[in-house]
Protein backbone atom coordinates (compact mmCIF):
# COMPACT_ATOMS: atom_id res chain seq x y z
CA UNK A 1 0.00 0.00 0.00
CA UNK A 2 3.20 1.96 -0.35
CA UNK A 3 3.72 3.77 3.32
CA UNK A 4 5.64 2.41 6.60
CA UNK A 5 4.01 0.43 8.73
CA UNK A 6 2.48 1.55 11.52
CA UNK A 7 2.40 -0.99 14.58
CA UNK A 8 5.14 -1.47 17.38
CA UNK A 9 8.53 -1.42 14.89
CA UNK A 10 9.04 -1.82 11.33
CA UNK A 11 11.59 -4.60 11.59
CA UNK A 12 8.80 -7.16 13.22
CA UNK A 13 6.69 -5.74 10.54
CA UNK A 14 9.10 -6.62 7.77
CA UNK A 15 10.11 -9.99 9.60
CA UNK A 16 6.32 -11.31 9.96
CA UNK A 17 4.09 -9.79 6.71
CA UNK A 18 5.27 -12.56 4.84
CA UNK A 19 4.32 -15.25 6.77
CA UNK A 20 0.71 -15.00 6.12
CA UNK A 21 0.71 -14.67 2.33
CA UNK A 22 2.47 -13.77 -1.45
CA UNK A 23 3.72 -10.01 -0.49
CA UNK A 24 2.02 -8.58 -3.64
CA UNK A 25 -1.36 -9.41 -1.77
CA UNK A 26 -2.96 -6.41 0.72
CA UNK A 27 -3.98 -7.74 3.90
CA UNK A 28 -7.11 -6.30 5.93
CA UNK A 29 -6.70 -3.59 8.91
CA UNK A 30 -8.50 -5.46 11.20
CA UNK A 31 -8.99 -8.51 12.73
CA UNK A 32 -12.64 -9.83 12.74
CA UNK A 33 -14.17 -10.09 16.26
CA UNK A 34 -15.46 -13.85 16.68
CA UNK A 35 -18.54 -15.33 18.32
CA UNK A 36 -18.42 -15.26 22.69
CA UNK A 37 -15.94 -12.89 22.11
CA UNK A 38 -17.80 -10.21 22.53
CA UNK A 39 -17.32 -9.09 26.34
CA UNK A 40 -13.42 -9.08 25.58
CA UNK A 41 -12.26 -6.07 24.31
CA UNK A 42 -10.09 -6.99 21.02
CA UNK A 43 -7.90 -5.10 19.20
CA UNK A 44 -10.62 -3.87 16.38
CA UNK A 45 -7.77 -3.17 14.03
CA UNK A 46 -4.41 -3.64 13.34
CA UNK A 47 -1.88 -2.17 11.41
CA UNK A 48 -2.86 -1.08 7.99
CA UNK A 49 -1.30 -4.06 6.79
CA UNK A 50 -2.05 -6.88 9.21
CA UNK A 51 1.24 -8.85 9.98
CA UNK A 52 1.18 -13.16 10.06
CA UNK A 53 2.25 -12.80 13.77
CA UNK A 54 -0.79 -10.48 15.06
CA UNK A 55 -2.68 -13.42 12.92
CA UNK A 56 -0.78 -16.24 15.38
CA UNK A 57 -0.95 -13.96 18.06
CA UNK A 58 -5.47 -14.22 18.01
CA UNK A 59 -5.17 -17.47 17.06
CA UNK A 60 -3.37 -18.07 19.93
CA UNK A 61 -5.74 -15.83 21.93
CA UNK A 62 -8.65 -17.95 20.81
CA UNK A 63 -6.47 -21.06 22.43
CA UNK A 64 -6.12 -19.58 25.45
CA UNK A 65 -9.78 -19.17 25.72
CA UNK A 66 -10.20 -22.65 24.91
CA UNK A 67 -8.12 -23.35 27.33
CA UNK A 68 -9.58 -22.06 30.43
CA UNK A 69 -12.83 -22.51 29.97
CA UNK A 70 -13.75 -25.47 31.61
CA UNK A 71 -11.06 -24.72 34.85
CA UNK A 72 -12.89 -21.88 35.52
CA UNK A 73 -16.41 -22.62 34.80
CA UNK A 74 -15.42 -24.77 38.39
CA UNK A 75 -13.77 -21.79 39.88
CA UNK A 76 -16.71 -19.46 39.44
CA UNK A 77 -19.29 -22.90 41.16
CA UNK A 78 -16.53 -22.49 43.89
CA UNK A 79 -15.85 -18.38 44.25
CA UNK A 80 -18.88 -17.02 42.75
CA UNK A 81 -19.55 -16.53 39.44
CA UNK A 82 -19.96 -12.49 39.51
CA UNK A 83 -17.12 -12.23 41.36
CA UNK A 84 -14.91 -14.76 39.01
CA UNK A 85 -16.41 -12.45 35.65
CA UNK A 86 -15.58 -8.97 37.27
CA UNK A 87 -12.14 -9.94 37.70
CA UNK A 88 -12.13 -11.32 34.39
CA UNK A 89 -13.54 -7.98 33.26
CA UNK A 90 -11.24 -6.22 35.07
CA UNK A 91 -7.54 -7.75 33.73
CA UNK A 92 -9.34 -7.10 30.28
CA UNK A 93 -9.27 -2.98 31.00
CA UNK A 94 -5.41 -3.31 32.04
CA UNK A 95 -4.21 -5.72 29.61
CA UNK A 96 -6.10 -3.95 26.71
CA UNK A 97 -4.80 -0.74 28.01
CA UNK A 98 -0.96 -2.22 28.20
CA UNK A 99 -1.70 -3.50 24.61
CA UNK A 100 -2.17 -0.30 23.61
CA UNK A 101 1.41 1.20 24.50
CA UNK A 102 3.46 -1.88 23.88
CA UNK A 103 6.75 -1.41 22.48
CA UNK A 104 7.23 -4.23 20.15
CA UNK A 105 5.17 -6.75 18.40
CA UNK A 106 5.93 -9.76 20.80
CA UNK A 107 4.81 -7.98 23.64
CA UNK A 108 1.36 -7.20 21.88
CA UNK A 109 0.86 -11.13 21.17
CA UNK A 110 1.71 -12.01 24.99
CA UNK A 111 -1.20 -9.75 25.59
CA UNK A 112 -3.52 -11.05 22.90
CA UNK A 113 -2.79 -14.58 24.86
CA UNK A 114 -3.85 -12.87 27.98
CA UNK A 115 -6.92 -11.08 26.34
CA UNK A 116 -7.82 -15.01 25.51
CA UNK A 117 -6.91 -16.02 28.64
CA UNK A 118 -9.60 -13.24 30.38
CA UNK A 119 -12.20 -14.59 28.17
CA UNK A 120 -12.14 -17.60 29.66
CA UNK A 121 -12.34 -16.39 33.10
CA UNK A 122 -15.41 -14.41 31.84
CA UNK A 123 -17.96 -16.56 29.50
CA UNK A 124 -18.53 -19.86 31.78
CA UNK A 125 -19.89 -17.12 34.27
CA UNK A 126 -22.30 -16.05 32.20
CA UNK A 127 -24.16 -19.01 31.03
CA UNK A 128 -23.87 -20.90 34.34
CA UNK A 129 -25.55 -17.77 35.65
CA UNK A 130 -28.49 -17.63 33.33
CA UNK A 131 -28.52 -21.42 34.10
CA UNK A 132 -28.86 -20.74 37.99
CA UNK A 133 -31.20 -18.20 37.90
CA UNK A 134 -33.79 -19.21 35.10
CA UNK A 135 -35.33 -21.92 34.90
CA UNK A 136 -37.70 -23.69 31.86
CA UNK A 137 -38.84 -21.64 29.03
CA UNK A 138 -37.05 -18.76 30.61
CA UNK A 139 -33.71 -20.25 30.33
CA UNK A 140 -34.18 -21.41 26.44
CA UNK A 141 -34.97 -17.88 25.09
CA UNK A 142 -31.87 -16.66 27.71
CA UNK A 143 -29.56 -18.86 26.29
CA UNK A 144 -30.82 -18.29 22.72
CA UNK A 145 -30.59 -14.19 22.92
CA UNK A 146 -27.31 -14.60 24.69
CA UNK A 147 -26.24 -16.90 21.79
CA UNK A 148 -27.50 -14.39 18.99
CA UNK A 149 -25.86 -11.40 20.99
CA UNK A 150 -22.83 -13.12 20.19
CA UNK A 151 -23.37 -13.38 16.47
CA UNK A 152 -24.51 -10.25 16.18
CA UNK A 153 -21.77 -8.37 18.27
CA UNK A 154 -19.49 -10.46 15.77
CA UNK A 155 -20.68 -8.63 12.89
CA UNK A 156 -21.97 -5.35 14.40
CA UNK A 157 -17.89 -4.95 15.88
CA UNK A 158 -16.42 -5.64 12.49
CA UNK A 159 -18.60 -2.47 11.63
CA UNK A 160 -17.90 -0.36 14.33
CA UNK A 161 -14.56 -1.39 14.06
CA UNK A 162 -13.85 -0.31 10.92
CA UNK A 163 -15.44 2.86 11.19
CA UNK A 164 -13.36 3.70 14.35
CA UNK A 165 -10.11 2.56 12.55
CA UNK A 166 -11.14 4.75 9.40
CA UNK A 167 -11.85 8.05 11.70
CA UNK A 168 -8.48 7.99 13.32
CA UNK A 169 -5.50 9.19 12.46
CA UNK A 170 -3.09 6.60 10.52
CA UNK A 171 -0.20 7.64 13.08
CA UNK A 172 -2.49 6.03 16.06
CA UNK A 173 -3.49 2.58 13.96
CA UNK A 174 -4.14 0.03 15.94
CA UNK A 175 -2.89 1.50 19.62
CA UNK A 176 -6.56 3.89 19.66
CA UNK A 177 -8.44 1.15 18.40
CA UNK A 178 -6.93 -0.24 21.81
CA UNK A 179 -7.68 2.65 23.99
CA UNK A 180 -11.31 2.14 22.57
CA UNK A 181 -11.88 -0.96 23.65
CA UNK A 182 -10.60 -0.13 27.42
CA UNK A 183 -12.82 2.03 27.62
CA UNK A 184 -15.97 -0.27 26.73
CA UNK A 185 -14.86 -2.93 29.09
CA UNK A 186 -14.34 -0.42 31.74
CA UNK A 187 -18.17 0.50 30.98
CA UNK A 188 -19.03 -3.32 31.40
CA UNK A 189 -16.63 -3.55 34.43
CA UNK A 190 -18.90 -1.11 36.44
CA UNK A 191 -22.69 -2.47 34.56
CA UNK A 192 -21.18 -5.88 35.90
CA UNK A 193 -21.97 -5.06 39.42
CA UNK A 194 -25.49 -5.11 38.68
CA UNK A 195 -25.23 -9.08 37.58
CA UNK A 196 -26.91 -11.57 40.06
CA UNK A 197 -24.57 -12.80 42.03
CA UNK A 198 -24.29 -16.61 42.48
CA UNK A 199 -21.99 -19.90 43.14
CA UNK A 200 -22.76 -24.07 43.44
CA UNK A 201 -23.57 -25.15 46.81
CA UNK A 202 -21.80 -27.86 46.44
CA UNK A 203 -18.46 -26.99 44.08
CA UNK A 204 -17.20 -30.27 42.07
CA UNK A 205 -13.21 -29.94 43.52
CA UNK A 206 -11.07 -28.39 40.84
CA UNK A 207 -8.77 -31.22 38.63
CA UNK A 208 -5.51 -28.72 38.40
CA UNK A 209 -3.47 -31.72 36.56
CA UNK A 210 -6.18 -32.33 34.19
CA UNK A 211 -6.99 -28.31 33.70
CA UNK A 212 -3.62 -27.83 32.76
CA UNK A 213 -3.19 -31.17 30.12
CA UNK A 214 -5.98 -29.77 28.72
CA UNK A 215 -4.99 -26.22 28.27
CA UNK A 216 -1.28 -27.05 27.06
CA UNK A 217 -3.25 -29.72 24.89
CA UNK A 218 -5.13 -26.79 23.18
CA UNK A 219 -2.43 -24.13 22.94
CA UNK A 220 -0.21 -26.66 21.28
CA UNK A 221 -2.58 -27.89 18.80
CA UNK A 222 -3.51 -24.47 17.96
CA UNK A 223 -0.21 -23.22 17.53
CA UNK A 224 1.11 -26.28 15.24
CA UNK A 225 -1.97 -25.14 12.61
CA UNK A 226 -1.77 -21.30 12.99
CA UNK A 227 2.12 -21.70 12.20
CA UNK A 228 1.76 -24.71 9.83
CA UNK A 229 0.39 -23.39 6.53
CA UNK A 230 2.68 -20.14 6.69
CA UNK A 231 6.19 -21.86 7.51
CA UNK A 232 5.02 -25.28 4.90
CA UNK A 233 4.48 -27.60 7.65
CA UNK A 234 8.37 -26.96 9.32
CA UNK A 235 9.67 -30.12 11.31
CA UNK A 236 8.89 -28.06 14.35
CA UNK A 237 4.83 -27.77 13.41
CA UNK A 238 4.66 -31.20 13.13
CA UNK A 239 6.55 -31.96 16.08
CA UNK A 240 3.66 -29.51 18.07
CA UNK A 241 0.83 -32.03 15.81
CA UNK A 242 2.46 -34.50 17.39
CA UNK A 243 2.81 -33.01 21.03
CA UNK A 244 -0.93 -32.26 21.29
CA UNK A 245 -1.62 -35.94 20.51
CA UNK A 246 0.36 -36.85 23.22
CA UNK A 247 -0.76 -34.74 25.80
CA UNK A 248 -4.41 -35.48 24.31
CA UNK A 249 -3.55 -39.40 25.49
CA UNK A 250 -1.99 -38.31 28.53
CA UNK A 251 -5.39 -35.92 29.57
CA UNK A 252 -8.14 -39.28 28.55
CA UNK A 253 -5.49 -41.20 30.88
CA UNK A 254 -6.00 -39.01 33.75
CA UNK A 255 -10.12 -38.77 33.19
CA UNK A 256 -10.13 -41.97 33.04
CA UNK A 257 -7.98 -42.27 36.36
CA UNK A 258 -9.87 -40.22 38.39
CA UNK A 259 -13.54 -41.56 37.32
CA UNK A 260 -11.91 -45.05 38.50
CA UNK A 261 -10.73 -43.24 41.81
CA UNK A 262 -13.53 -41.16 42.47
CA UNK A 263 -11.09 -37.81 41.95
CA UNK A 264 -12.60 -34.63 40.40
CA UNK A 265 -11.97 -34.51 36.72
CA UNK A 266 -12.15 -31.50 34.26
CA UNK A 267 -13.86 -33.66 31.64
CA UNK A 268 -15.61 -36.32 33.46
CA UNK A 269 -15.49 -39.34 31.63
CA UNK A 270 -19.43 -39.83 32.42
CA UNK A 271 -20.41 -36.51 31.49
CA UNK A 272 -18.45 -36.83 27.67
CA UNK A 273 -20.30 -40.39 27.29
CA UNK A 274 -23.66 -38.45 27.65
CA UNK A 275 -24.21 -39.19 23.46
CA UNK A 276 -26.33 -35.60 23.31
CA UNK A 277 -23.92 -34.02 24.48
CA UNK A 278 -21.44 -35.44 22.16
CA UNK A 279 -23.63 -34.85 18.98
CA UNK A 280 -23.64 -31.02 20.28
CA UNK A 281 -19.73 -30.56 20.93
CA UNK A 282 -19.50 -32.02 17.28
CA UNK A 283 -21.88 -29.52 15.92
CA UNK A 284 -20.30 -26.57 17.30
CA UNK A 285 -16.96 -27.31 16.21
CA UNK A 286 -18.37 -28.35 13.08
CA UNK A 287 -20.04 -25.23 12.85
CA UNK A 288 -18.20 -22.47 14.54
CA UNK A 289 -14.84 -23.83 12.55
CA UNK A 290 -16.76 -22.99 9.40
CA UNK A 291 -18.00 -19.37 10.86
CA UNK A 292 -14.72 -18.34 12.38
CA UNK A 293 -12.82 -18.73 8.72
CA UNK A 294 -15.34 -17.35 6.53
CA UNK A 295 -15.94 -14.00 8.40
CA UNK A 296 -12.10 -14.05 8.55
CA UNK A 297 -11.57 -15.04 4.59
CA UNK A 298 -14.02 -12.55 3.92
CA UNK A 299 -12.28 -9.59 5.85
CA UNK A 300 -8.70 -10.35 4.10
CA UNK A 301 -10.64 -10.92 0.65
CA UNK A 302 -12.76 -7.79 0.62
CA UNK A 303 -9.72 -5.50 2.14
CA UNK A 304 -6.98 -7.32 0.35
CA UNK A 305 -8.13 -7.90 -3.36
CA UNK A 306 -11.09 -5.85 -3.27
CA UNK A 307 -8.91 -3.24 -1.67
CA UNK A 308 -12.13 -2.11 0.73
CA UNK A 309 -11.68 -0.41 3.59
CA UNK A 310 -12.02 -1.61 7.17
CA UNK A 311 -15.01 0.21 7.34
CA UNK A 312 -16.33 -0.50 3.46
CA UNK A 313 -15.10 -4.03 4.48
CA UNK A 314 -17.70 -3.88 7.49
CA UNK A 315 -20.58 -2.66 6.06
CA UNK A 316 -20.64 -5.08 3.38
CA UNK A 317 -21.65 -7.65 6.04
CA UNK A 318 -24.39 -4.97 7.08
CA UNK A 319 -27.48 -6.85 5.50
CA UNK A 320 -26.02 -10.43 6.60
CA UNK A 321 -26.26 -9.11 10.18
CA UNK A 322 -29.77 -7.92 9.98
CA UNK A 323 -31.16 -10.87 8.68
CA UNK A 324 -28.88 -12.80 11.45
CA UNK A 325 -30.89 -10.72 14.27
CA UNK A 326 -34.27 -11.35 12.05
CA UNK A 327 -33.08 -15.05 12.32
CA UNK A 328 -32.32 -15.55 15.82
CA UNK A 329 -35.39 -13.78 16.76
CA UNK A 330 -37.19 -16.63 14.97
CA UNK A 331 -35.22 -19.56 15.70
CA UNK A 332 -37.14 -19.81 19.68
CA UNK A 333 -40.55 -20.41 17.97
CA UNK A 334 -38.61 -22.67 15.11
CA UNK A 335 -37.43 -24.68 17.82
CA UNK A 336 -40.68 -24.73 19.67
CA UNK A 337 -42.10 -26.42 16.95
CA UNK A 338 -39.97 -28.39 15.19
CA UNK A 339 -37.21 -29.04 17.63
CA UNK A 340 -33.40 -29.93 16.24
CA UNK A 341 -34.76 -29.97 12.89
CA UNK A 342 -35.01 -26.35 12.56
CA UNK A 343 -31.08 -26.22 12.77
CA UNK A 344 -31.17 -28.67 9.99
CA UNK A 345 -33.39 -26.73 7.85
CA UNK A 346 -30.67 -23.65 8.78
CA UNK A 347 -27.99 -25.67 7.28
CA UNK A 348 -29.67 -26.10 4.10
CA UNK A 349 -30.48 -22.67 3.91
CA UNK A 350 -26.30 -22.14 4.61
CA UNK A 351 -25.73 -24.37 1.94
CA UNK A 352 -27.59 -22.53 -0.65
CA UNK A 353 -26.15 -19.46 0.13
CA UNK A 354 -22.31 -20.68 0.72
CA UNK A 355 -22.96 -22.45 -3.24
CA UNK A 356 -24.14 -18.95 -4.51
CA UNK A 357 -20.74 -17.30 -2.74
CA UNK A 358 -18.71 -19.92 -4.22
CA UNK A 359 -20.39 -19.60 -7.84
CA UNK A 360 -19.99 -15.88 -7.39
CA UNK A 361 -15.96 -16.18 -6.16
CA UNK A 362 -15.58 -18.38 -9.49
CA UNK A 363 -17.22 -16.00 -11.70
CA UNK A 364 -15.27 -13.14 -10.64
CA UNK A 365 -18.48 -11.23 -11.07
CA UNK A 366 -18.02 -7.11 -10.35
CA UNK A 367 -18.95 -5.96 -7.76
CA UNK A 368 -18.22 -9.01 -5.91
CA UNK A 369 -19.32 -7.10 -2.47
CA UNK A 370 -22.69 -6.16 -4.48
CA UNK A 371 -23.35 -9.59 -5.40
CA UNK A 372 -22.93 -11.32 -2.41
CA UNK A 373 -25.17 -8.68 -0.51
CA UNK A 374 -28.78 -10.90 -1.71
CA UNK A 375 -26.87 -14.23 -0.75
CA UNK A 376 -25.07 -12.39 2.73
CA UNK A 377 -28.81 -12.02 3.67
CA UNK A 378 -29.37 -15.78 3.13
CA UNK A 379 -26.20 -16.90 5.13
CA UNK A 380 -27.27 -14.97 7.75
CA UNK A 381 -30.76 -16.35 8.09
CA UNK A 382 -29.10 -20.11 8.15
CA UNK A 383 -26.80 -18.97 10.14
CA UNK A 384 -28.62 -17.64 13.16
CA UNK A 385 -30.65 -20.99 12.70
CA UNK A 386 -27.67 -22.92 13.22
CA UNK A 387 -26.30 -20.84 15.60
CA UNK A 388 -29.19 -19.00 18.08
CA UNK A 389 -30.33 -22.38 19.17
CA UNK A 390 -27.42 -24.61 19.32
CA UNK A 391 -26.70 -24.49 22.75
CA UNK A 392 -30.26 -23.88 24.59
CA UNK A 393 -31.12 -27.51 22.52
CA UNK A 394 -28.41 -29.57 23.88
CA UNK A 395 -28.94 -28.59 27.26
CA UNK A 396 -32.48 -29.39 26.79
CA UNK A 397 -31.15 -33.30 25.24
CA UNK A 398 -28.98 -33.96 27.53
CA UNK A 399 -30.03 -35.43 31.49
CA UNK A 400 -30.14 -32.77 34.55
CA UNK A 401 -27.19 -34.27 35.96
CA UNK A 402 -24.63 -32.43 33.89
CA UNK A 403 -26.49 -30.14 31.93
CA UNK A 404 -24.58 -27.28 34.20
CA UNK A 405 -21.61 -28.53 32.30
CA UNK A 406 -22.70 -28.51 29.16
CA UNK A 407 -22.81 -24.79 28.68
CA UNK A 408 -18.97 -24.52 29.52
CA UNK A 409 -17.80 -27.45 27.42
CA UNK A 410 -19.82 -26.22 24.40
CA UNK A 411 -18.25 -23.10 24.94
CA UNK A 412 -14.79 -24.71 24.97
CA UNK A 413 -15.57 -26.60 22.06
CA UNK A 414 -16.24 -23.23 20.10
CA UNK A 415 -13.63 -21.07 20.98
CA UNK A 416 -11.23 -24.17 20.19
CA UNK A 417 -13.12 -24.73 16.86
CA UNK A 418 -12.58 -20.58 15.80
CA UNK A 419 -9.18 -20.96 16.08
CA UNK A 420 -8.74 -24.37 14.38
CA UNK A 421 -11.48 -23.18 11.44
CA UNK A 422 -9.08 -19.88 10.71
CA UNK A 423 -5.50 -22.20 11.11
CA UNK A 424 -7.04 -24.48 8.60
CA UNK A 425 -9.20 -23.09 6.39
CA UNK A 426 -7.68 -19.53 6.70
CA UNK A 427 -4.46 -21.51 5.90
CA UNK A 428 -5.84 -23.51 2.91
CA UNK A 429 -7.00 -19.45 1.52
CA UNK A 430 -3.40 -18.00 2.19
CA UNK A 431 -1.74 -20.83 0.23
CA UNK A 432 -4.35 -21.24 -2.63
CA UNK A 433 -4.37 -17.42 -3.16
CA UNK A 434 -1.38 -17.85 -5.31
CA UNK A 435 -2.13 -20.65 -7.72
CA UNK A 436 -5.78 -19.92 -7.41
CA UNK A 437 -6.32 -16.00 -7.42
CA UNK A 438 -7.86 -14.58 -4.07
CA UNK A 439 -11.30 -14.94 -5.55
CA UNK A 440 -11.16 -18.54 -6.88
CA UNK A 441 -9.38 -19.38 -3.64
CA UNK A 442 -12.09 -18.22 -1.48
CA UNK A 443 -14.77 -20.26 -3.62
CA UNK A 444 -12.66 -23.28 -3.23
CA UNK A 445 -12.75 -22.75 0.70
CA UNK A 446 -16.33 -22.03 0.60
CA UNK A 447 -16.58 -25.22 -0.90
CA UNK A 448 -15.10 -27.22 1.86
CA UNK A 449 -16.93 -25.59 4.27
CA UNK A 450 -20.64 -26.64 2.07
CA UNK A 451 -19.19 -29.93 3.39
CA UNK A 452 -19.17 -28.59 6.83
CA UNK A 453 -22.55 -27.73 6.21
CA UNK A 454 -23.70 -30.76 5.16
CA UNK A 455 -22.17 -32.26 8.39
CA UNK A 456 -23.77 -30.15 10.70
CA UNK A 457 -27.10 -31.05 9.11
CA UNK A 458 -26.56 -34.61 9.53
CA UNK A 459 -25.53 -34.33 13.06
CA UNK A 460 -28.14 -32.30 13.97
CA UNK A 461 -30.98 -34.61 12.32
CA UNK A 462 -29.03 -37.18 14.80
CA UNK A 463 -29.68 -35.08 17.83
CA UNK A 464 -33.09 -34.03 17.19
CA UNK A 465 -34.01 -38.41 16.34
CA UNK A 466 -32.46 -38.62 19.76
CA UNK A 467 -34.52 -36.14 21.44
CA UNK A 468 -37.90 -37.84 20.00
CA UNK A 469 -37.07 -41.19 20.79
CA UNK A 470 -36.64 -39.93 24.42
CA UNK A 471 -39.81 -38.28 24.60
CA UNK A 472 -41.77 -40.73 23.56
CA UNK A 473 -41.74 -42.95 27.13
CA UNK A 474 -41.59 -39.70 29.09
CA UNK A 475 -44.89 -38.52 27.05
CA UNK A 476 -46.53 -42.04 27.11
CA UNK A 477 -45.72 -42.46 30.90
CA UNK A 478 -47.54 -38.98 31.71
CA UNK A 479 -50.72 -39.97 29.93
């Protein structure tokens, strides 16, 4: 884009661009926001021309969410979950506010891990809360708003993101961007007061050994595909492949271990048998891999060979987030009536629209952003049918015993599955870009992720055969 770059020191920046993709190619300004993301305040842009380590570096965020999730959806049954959230809350503001005077690069992805790392303190809280202090009917539309609020914020922050980046200054970049978000979360620190407070009477013990298998297990398997694609699958990225396997062993081991001794476990074996609950943790990493790297594809295609603003780059997803919110707000009666099946019929509708995107990536058809506005407003209608609902339906599948659980595994399941969708599918874009042309590229990635589609359909007709079959005794038994 012929000027210097503008983030912590032009020698990172010259180290790093390359790692991502072919240097003729113009990378986006910002970084898009991701579902359950929201609360955390995320660096809405980045330099004008985003570097492959601030890509590691929220990849790598992402995995440190992943990672905590579970640990301290147990520490907020034990200390309280308000209390657990505000502090979360709370190292957000600093951090974000460090991250916005950092000297150097590195130091700005050591706080992007620790941005992750807050996020995890912070979402368990919030859907063990509404799952404490709702109950029924209540508690479905709770968890379904708080499920479109993500979806929405997803989109609605790529917006206002853009348009903040585009307002300031190109000295500030990224760093007031920063200062921005601080200042939201310190807004949210001081609402958060007003948030019900609440804890488990009777805390499962925390598994530290298996809390910490499992959170190395997910950093390292992140990190081996963020780094993979850009360094050609290096000795060393394999060697992380093959680390995460073996800590993956080592963490079933110890479940396994301490169901046999009675010991508190971070996954309990029991819980992940549940074969609801399995069918859901497949669908959201099915379906939140497939999310994550097409809102990130389409943020380095429209800013990058479309050469769209951040704020151009935003808007174009304006009429795919109103018809998410129009979506969501319908899923609740959907589900009423039809149960799981309404998520399949959103995957078919997803399907239509990602063939249509892929058609019109093909066709290099100008204005590509002005052609995909009809089928955006499709994909967003499957999506929020996909999405809204996931999570309020498996809790209602799965048995009372562990549906306090579920929340904070499914959670763990997407925030793993964001980062994994934008390693590997962003990956597959970066290196098919070149052979391909950015366009064709991205229509071959939307095609894989039809098949992710398809997938999710099939899993969900699974769940929803599962629910019926159930209900048939209980309904029988109450006549």
């Amino acid at each position: 884009m012929g000027h210097s770059a503008t983030g912590p020191n032009a020698a990172d920046h010259a180290r790093t661009t390359h790692r991502l993709a072919p240097a003729r190619r113009r990378l986006p300004r910002d970084l898009p926001a991701l579902p359950g993301e929201h609360l955390r305040p995320r660096p809405a842009a980045q330099p004008r021309r985003l570097t492959g380590a601030a890509v590691t570096g929220g990849r790598r965020g992402r995995g440190g969410v992943a990672a905590g999730l579970v640990a301290s959806g147990h520490a907020g049954d034990r200390w309280g979950r308000r209390r657990l959230f505000l502090v979360g809350l709370g190292i957000a503001t600093v951090s974000t506010l460090a991250a916005a005077a950092v000297p150097t690069m590195s130091w700005l992805l050591v706080l992007r891990v620790v941005q992750g790392l807050t996020s995890a303190v912070m979402m368990p809280q919030i859907l063990a809360t509404l799952q404490t202090v709702l109950a029924g009917e209540q508690r479905v539309r709770s968890v379904a708003v708080f499920s479109a609020a993500s979806g929405v914020g997803t989109v609605a922050g790529q917006i206002v993101g853009g348009a903040f980046v585009t307002a300031l200054p190109e000295s500030l970049g990224w760093r007031g961007a920063q200062l921005a978000g601080a200042a939201v979360a310190l807004v949210a620190f001081v609402g958060g007061f007003r948030v019900t407070p609440t804890h488990s009477a009777a805390p499962a013990r925390i598994d530290l050994p298996g809390s910490v298998l499992l959170g190395a297990c997910l950093l390292v398997l992140v990190s081996g595909l963020s780094l993979g694609p850009s360094s050609r699958w290096a000795p060393w990225d394999l060697a992380l492949l093959a680390l995460a396997v073996l800590l993956g062993a080592a963490l079933w081991a110890s479940q396994r271990g301490a169901a046999r001794h009675g010991r508190a476990a971070v996954l309990p074996v029991d819980v992940v048998a549940v074969p609801a609950l399995r069918t859901g943790l497949a669908m959201a990493l099915v379906f939140f891999a497939g999310f994550g790297a097409f809102m990130f594809d389409f943020s380095v295609l429209t800013q990058g060979e479309l050469g769209m603003s951040a704020f151009a780059s935003g808007m174009a997803t304006g009429p795919f987030a109103l018809a998410f919110v129009a979506g969501s707000l319908l899923s609740t009666r959907l589900v009423r009536r039809h149960g799981a099946r309404a998520m399949v019929g959103g995957a078919l509708v997803q399907l239509v629209a990602l063939g249509g995107t892929a058609a019109l990536s093909f066709a290099s058809l100008d204005p590509w952003a002005g052609w995909f506005q009809p089928l955006g407003i499709v994909l967003g209608l499957g999506q929020a049918m996909m999405f809204a609902p996931l999570v309020g339906t498996v809790m209602q599948a799965v048995p009372d015993r562990v549906a306090g659980m579920t929340g904070s595994l499914v959670s763990t399941a997407q925030q793993a599955a964001l980062g994994l969708g934008v390693a590997v599918l962003g990956g597959l874009f970066a290196q098919w870009s070149a052979p391909l042309g950015p366009r064709s590229a991205f229509g071959a990635v939307t095609l894989v992720q039809m098949l992710l589609a398809v997938t999710f359909a099939g899993l969900a007709w699974r769940l929803d055969g599962r629910a019926r079959r159930q209900a048939r005794p209980e309904a029988a038994a109450s006549q």
